[in-house]
PDB file of N, CA and C in Angstrom:
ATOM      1  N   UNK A   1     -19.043  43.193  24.901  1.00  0.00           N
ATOM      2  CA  UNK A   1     -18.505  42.077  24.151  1.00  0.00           C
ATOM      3  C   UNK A   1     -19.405  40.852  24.277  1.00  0.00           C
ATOM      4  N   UNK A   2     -20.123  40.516  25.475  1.00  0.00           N
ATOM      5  CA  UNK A   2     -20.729  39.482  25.639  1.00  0.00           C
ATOM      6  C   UNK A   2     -22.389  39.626  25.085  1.00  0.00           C
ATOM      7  N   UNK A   3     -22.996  40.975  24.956  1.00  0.00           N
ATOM      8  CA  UNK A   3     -23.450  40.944  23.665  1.00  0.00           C
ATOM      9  C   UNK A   3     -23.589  40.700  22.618  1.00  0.00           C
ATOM     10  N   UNK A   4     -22.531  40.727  21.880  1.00  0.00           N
ATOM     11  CA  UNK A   4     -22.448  40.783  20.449  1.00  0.00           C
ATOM     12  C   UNK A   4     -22.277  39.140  20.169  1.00  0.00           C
ATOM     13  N   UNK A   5     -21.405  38.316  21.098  1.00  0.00           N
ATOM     14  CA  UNK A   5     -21.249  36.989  21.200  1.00  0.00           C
ATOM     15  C   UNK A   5     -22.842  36.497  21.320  1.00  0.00           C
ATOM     16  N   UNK A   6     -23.362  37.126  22.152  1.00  0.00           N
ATOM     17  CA  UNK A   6     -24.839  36.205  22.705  1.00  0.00           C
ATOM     18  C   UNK A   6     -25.450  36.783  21.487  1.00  0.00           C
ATOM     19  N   UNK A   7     -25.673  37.426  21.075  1.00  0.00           N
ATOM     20  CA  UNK A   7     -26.409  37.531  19.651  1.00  0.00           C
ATOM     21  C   UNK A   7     -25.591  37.005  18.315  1.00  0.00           C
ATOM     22  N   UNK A   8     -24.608  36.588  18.224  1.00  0.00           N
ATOM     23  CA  UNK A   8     -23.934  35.658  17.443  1.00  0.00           C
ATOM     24  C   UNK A   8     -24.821  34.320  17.494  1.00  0.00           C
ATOM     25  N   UNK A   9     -24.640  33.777  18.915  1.00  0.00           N
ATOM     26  CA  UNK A   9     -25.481  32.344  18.864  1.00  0.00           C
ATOM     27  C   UNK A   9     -26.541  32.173  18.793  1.00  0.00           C
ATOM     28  N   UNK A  10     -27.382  33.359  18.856  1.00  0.00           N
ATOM     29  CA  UNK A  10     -28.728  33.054  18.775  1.00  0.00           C
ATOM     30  C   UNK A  10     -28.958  33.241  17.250  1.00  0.00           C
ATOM     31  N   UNK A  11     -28.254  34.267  16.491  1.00  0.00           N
ATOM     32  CA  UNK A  11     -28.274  34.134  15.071  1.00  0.00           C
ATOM     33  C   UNK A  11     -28.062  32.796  14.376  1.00  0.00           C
ATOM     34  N   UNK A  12     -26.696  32.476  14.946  1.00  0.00           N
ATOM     35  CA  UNK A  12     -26.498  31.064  14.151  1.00  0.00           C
ATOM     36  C   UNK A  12     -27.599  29.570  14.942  1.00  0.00           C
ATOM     37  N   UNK A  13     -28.254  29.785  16.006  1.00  0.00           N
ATOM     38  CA  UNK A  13     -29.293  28.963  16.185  1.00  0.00           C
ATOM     39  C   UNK A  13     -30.382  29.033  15.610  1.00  0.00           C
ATOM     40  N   UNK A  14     -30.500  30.283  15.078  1.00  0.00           N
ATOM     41  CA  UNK A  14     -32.298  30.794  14.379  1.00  0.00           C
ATOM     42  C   UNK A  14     -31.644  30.261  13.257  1.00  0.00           C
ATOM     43  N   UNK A  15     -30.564  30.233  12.393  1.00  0.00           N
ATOM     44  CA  UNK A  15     -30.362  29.877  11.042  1.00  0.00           C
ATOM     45  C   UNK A  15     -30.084  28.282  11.187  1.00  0.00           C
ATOM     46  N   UNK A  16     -29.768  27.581  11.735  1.00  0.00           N
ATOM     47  CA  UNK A  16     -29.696  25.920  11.976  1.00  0.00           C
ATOM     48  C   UNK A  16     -31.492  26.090  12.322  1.00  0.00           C
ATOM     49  N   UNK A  17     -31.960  26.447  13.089  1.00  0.00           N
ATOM     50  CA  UNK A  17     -33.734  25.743  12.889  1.00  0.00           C
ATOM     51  C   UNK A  17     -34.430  26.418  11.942  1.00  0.00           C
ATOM     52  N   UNK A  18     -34.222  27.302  11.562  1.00  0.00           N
ATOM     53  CA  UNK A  18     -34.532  27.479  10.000  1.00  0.00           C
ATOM     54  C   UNK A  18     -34.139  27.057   8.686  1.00  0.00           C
ATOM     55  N   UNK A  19     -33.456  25.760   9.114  1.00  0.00           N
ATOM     56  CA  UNK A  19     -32.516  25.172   7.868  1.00  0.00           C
ATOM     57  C   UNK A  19     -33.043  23.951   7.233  1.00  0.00           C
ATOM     58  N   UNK A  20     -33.203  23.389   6.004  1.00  0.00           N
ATOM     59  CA  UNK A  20     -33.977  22.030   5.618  1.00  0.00           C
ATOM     60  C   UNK A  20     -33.303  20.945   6.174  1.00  0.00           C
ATOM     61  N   UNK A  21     -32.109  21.036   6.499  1.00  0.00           N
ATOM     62  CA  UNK A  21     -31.072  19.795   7.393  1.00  0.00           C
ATOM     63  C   UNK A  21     -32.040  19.608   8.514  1.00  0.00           C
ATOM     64  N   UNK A  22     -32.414  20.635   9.347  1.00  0.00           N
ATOM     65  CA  UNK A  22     -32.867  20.160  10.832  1.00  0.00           C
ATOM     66  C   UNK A  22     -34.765  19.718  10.686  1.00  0.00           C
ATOM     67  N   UNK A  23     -35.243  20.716   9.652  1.00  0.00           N
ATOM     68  CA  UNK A  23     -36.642  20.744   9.386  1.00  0.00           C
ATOM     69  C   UNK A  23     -37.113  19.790   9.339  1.00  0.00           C
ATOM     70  N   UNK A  24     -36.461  18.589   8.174  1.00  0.00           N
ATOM     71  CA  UNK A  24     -36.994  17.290   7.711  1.00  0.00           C
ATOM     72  C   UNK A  24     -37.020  16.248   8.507  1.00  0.00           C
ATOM     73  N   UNK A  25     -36.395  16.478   9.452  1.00  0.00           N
ATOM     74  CA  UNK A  25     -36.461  14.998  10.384  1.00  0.00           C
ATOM     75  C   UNK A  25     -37.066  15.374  11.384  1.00  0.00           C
ATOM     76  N   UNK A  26     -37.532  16.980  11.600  1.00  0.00           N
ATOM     77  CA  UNK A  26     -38.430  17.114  12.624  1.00  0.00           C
ATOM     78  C   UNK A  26     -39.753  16.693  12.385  1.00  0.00           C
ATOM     79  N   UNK A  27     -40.162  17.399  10.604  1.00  0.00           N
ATOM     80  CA  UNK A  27     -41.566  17.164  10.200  1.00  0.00           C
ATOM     81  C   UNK A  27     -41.909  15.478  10.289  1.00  0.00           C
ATOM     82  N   UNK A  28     -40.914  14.697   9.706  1.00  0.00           N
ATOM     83  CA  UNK A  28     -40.790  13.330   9.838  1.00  0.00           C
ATOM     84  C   UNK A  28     -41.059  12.635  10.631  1.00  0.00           C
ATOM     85  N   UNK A  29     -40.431  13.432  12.524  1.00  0.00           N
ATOM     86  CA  UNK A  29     -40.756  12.830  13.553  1.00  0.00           C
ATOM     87  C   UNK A  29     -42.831  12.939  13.769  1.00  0.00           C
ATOM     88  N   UNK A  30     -42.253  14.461  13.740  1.00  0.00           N
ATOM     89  CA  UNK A  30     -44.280  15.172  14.091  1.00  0.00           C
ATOM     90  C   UNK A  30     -45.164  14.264  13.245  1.00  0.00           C
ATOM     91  N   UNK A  31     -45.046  13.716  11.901  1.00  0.00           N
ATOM     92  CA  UNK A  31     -46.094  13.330  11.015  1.00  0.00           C
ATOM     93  C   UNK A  31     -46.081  11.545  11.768  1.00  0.00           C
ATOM     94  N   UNK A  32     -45.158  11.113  11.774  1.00  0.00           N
ATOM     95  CA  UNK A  32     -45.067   9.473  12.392  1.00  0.00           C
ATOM     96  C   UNK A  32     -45.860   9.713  14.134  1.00  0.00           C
ATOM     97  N   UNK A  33     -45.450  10.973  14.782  1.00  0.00           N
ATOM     98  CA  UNK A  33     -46.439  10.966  15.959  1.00  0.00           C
ATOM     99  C   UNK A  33     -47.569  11.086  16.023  1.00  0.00           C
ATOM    100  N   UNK A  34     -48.097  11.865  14.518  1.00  0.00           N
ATOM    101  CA  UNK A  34     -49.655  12.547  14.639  1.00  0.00           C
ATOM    102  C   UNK A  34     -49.690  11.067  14.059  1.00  0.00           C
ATOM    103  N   UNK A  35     -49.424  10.315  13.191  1.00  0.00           N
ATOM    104  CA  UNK A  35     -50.008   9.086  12.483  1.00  0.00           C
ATOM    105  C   UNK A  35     -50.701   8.482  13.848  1.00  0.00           C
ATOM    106  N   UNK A  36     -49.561   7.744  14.287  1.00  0.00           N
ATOM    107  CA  UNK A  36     -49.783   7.264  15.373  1.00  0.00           C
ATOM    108  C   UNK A  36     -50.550   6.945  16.204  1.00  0.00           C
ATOM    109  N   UNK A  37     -50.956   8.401  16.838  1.00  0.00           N
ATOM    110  CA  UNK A  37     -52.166   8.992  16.982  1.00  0.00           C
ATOM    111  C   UNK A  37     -53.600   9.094  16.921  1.00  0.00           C
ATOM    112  N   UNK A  38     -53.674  10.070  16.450  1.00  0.00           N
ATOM    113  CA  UNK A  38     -54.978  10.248  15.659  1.00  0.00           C
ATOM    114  C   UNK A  38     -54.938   9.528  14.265  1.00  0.00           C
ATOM    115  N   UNK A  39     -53.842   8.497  13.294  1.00  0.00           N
ATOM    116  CA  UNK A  39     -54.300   7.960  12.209  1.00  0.00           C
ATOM    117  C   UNK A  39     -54.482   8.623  11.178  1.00  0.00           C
ATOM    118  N   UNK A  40     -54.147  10.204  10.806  1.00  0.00           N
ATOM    119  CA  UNK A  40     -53.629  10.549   9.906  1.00  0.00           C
ATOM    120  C   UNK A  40     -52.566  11.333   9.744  1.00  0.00           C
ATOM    121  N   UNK A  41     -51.920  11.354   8.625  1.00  0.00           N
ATOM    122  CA  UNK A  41     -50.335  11.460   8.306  1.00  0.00           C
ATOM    123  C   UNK A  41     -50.822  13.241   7.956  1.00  0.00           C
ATOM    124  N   UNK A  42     -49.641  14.182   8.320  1.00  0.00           N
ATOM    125  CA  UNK A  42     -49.595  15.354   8.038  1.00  0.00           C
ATOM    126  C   UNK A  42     -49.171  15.828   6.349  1.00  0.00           C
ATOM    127  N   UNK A  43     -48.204  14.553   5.995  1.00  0.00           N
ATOM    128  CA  UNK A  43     -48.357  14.933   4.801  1.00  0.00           C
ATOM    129  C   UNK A  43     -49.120  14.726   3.823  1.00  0.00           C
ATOM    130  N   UNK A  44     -49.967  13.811   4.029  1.00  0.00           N
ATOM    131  CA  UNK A  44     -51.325  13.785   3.571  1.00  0.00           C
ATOM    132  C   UNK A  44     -52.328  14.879   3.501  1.00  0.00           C
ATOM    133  N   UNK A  45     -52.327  15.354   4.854  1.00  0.00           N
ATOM    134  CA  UNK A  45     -52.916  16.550   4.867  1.00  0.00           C
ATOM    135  C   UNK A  45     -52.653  17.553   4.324  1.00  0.00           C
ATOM    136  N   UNK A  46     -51.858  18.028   3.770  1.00  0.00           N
ATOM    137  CA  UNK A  46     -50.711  19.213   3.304  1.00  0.00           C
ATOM    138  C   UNK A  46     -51.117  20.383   4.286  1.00  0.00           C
ATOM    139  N   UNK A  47     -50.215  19.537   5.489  1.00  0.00           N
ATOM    140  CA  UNK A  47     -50.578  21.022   6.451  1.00  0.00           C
ATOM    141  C   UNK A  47     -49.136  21.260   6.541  1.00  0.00           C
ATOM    142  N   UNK A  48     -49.420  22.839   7.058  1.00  0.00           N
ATOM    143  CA  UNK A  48     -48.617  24.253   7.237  1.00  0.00           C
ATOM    144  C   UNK A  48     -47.230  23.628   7.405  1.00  0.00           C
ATOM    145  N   UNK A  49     -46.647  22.465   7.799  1.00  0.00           N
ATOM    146  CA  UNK A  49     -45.612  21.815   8.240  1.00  0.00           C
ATOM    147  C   UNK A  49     -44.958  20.973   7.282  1.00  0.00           C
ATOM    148  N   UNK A  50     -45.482  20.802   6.193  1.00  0.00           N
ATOM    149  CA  UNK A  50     -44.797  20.247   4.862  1.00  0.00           C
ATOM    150  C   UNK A  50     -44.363  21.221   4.168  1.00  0.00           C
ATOM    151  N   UNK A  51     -42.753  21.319   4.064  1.00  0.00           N
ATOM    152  CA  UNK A  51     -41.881  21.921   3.447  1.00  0.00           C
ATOM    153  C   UNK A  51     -42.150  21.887   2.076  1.00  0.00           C
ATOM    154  N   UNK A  52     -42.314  21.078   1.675  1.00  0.00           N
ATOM    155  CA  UNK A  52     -42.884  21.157   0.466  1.00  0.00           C
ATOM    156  C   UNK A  52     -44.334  20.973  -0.398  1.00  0.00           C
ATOM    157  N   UNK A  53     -45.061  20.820   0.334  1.00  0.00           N
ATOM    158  CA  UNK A  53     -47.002  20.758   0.159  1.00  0.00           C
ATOM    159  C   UNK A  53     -46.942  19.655  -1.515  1.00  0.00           C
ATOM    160  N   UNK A  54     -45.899  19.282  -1.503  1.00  0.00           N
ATOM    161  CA  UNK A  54     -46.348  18.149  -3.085  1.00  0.00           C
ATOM    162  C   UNK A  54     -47.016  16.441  -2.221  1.00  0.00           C
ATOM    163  N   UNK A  55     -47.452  16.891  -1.367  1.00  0.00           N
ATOM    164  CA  UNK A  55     -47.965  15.055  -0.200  1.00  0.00           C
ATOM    165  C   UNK A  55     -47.166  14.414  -0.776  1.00  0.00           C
ATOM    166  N   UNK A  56     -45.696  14.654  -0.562  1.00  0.00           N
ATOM    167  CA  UNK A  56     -44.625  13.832  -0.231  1.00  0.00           C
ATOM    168  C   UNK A  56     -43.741  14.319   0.365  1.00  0.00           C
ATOM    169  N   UNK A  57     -42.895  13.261   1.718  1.00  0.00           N
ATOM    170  CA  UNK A  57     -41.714  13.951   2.839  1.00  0.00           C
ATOM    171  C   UNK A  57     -40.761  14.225   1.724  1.00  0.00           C
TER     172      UNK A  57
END
């Protein structure tokens, strides 16, 4: 029984971080840290981490 429960939550955790609700404010955070940073924006870059590659959040 405690199987099927523990693979319940890990299902419904893989589907919440695979979800555009949680995605966008992560990419949001990562691109304002890399700015920061090193001085350029990720969505500028259209790297692998823009949900949508149009260089806009």
């Amino acid at each position: 029984m405690s199987d099927k429960k523990t693979d319940w939550v890990y299902d419904e955790l893989l589907c919440f971080l695979g979800s555009a609700f949680f995605q966008i404010p992560v990419n949001g955070f990562i691109d304002v840290k890399s700015e920061s940073k090193h001085g350029i924006s990720l969505w500028e870059k259209g790297s692998k981490y823009n949900v949508t590659n149009s260089g806009t959040p």
